[in-house]
Protein backbone atom coordinates (compact mmCIF):
# COMPACT_ATOMS: atom_id res chain seq x y z
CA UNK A 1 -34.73 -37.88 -68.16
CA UNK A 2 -31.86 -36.06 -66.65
CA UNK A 3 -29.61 -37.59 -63.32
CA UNK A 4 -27.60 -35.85 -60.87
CA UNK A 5 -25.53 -37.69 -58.53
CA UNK A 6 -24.99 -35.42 -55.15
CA UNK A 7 -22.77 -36.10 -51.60
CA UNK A 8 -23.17 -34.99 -48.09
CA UNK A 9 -21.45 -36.19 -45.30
CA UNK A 10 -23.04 -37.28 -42.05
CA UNK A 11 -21.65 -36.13 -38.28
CA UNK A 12 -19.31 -39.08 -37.50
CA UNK A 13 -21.26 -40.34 -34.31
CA UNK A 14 -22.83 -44.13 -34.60
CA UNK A 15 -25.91 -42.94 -32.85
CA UNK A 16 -26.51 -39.63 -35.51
CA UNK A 17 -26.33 -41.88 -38.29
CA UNK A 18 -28.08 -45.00 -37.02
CA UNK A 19 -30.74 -41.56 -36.13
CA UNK A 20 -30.89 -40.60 -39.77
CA UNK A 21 -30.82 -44.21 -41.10
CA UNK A 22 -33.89 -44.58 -38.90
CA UNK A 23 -35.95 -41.12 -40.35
CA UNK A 24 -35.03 -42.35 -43.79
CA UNK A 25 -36.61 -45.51 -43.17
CA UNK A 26 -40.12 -43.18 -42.66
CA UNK A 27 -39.46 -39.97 -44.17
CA UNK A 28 -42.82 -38.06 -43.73
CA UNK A 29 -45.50 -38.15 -46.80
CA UNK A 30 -45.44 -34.05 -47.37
CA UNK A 31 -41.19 -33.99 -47.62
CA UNK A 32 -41.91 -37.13 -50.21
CA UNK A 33 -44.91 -35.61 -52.25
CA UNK A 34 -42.48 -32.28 -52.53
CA UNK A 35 -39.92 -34.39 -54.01
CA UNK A 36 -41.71 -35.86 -56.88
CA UNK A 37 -43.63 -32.18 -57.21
CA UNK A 38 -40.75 -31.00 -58.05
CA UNK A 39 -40.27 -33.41 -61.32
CA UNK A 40 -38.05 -36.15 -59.16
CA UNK A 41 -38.85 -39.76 -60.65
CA UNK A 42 -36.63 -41.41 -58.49
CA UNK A 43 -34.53 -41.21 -55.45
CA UNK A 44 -31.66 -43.10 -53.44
CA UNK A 45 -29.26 -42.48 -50.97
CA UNK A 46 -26.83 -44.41 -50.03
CA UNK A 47 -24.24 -44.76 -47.17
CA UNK A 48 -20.80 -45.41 -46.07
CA UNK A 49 -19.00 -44.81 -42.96
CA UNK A 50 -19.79 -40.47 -43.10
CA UNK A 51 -20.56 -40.13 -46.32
CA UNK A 52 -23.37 -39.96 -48.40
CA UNK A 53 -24.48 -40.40 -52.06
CA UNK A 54 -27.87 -39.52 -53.65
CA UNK A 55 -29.05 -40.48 -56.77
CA UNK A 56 -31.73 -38.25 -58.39
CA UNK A 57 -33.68 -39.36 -61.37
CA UNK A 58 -35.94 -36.59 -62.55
CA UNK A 59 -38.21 -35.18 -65.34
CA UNK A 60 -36.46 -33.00 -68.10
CA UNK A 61 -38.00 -29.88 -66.78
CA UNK A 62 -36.69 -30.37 -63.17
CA UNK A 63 -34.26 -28.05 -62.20
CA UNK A 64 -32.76 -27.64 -58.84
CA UNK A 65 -33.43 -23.97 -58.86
CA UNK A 66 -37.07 -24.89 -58.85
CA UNK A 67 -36.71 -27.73 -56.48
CA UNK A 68 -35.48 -24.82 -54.31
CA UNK A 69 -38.02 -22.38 -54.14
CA UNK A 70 -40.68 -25.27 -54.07
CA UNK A 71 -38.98 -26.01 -50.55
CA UNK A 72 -38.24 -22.33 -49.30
CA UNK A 73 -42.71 -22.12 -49.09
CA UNK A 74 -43.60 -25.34 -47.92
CA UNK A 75 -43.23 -25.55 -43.91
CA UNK A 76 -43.17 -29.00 -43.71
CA UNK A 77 -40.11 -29.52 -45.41
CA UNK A 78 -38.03 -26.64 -44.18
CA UNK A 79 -39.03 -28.52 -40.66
CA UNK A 80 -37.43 -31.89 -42.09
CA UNK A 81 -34.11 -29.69 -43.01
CA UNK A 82 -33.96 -28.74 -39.63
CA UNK A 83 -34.44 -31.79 -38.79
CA UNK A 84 -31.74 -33.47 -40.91
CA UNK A 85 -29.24 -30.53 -40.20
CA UNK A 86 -28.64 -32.00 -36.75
CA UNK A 87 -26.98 -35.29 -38.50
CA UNK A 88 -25.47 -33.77 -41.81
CA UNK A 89 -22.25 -32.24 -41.92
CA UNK A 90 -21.36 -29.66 -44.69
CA UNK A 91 -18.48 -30.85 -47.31
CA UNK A 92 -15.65 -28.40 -47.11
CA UNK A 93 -15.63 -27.22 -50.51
CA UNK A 94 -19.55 -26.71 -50.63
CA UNK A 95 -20.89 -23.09 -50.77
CA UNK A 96 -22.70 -21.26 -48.29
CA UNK A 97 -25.98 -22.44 -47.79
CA UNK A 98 -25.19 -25.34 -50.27
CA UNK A 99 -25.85 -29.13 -48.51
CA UNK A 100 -25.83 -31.82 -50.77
CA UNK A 101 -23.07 -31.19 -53.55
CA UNK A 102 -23.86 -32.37 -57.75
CA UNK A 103 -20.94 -34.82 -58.35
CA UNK A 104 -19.35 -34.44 -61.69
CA UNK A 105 -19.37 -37.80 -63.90
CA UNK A 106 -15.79 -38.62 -64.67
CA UNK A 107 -16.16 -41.67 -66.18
CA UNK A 108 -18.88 -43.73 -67.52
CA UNK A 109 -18.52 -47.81 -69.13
């Protein structure tokens, strides 16, 4: 079992991110059966003022690569992107294209 641990930041605007708390609360069946398609066991995201943290549990064969192209032919979940792209706002440092960013574990108990 492999786990990633990714951020994003929301738009700061109460109303975006009570929004996107709100289509997280019913994200649609197809963007949900893609996930675990793609070898995802698990999934959380949680929130704090703009930020965001995801949690991804997933099979030993899933790769994000993968994951990727999985997304880039399914229209229903290129429509939630666009979707979600009017309440997420890119981190600084990510690269082009890049949304949510894989956190590096710096310390572990």
């Amino acid at each position: 079992m492999k786990k990633y641990i990714l951020t994003l930041d929301v738009k700061d605007d109460p109303s975006l991110i009570q929004a996107y708390k709100e289509h997280h609360q019913a994200v649609w069946p197809e963007v949900q059966k893609s996930i675990i398609d793609s070898g995802v066991e698990r999934m959380e995201i949680y929130h704090v003022g703009d930020r965001l943290v995801m949690t991804v549990e997933a099979r030993d064969d899933f790769s994000f690569e993968k994951k990727n192209a999985l997304d880039q032919n399914n229209p229903k979940v290129q429509e939630w992107e666009e979707l979600m792209d009017q309440y997420q706002k890119r981190l600084p440092f990510a690269a082009k294209g890049e949304k949510w960013v894989v956190m590096n574990k710096i310390f572990e108990l």
